[in-house]
Protein backbone atom coordinates (compact mmCIF):
# COMPACT_ATOMS: atom_id res chain seq x y z
CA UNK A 1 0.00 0.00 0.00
CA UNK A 2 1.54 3.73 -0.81
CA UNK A 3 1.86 6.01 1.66
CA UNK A 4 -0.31 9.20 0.81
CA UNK A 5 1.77 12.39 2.51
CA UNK A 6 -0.93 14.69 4.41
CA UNK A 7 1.33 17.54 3.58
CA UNK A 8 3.31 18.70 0.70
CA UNK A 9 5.18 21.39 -0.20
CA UNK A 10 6.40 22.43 -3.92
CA UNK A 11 9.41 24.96 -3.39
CA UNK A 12 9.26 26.11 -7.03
CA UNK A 13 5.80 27.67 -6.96
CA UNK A 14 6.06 28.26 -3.05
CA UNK A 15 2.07 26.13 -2.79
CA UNK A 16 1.89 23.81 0.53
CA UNK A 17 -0.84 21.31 -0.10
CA UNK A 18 -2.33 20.11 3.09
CA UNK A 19 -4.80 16.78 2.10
CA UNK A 20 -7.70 16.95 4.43
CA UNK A 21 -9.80 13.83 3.28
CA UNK A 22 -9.78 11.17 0.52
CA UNK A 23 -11.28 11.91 -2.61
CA UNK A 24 -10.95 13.80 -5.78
CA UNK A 25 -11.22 17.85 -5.90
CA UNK A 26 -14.14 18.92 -8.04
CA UNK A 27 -14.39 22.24 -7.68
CA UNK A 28 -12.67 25.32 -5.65
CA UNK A 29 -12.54 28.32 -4.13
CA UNK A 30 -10.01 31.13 -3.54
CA UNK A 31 -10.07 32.87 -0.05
CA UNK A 32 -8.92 36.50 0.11
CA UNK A 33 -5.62 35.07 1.90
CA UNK A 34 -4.01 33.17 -1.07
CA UNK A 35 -5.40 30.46 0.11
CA UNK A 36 -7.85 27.87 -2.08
CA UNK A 37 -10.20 25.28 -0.62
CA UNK A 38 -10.92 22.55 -2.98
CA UNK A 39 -13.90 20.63 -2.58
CA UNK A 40 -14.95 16.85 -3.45
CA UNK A 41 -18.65 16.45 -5.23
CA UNK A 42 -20.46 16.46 -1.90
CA UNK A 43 -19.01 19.78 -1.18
CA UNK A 44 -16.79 18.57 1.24
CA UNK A 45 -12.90 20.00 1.72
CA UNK A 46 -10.66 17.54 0.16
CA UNK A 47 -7.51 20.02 0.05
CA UNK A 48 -5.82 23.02 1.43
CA UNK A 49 -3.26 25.32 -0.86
CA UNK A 50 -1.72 27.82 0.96
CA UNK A 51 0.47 29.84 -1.76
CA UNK A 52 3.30 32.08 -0.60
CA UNK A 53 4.02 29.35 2.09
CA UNK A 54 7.82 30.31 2.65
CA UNK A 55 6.78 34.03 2.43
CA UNK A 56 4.59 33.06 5.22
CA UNK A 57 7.01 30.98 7.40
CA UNK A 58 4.62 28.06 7.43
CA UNK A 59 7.74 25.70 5.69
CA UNK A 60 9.90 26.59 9.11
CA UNK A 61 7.08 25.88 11.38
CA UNK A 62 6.39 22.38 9.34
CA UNK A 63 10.03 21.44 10.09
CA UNK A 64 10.57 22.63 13.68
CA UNK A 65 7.26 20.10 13.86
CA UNK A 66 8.48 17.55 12.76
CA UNK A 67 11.79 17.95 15.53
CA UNK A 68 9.69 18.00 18.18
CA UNK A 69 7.82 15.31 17.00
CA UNK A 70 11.04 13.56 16.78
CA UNK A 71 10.25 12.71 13.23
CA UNK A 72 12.46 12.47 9.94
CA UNK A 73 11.29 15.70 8.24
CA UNK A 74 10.13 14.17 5.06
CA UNK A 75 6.93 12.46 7.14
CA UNK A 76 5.70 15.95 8.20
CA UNK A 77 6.48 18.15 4.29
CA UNK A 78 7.52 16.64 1.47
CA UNK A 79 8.96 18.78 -1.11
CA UNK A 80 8.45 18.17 -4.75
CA UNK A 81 10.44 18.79 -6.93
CA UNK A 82 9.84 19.97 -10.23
């Protein structure tokens, strides 16, 4: 079985994706913040993107996380690269 990160983080277009529930995003909306909820087809959240998420210090908080989790950094973010 693959392991499905709940958080990822693509460093070239600064986007942290934060999956919320299984399922496939049907539609979306953008918040005032830079941030878009996208939905599944019962209206539900499937995903968070938060854009500007190094602008935002969100990446550092993600990895000072996973330290005190005591965790390898990859299982809290993920970064993609492109």
């Amino acid at each position: 079985m693959e392991e499905r990160r709940v958080i990822v983080y693509d460093p070239e277009a600064d986007i942290l994706v934060v999956r919320v529930r299984k399922g496939r995003a049907v539609d979306s909306e953008w918040l005032d913040n830079d941030v878009v909820l996208l939905f599944n087809e019962r209206g539900e959240v499937v995903e968070v993107e938060v854009h500007g998420a190094r602008r935002r210090g969100l990446v550092e908080v993600l990895k000072a996380l996973a330290g005190y989790l005591g965790v390898a950094e990859g299982m809290v973010v993920r970064s993609v690269e492109g």
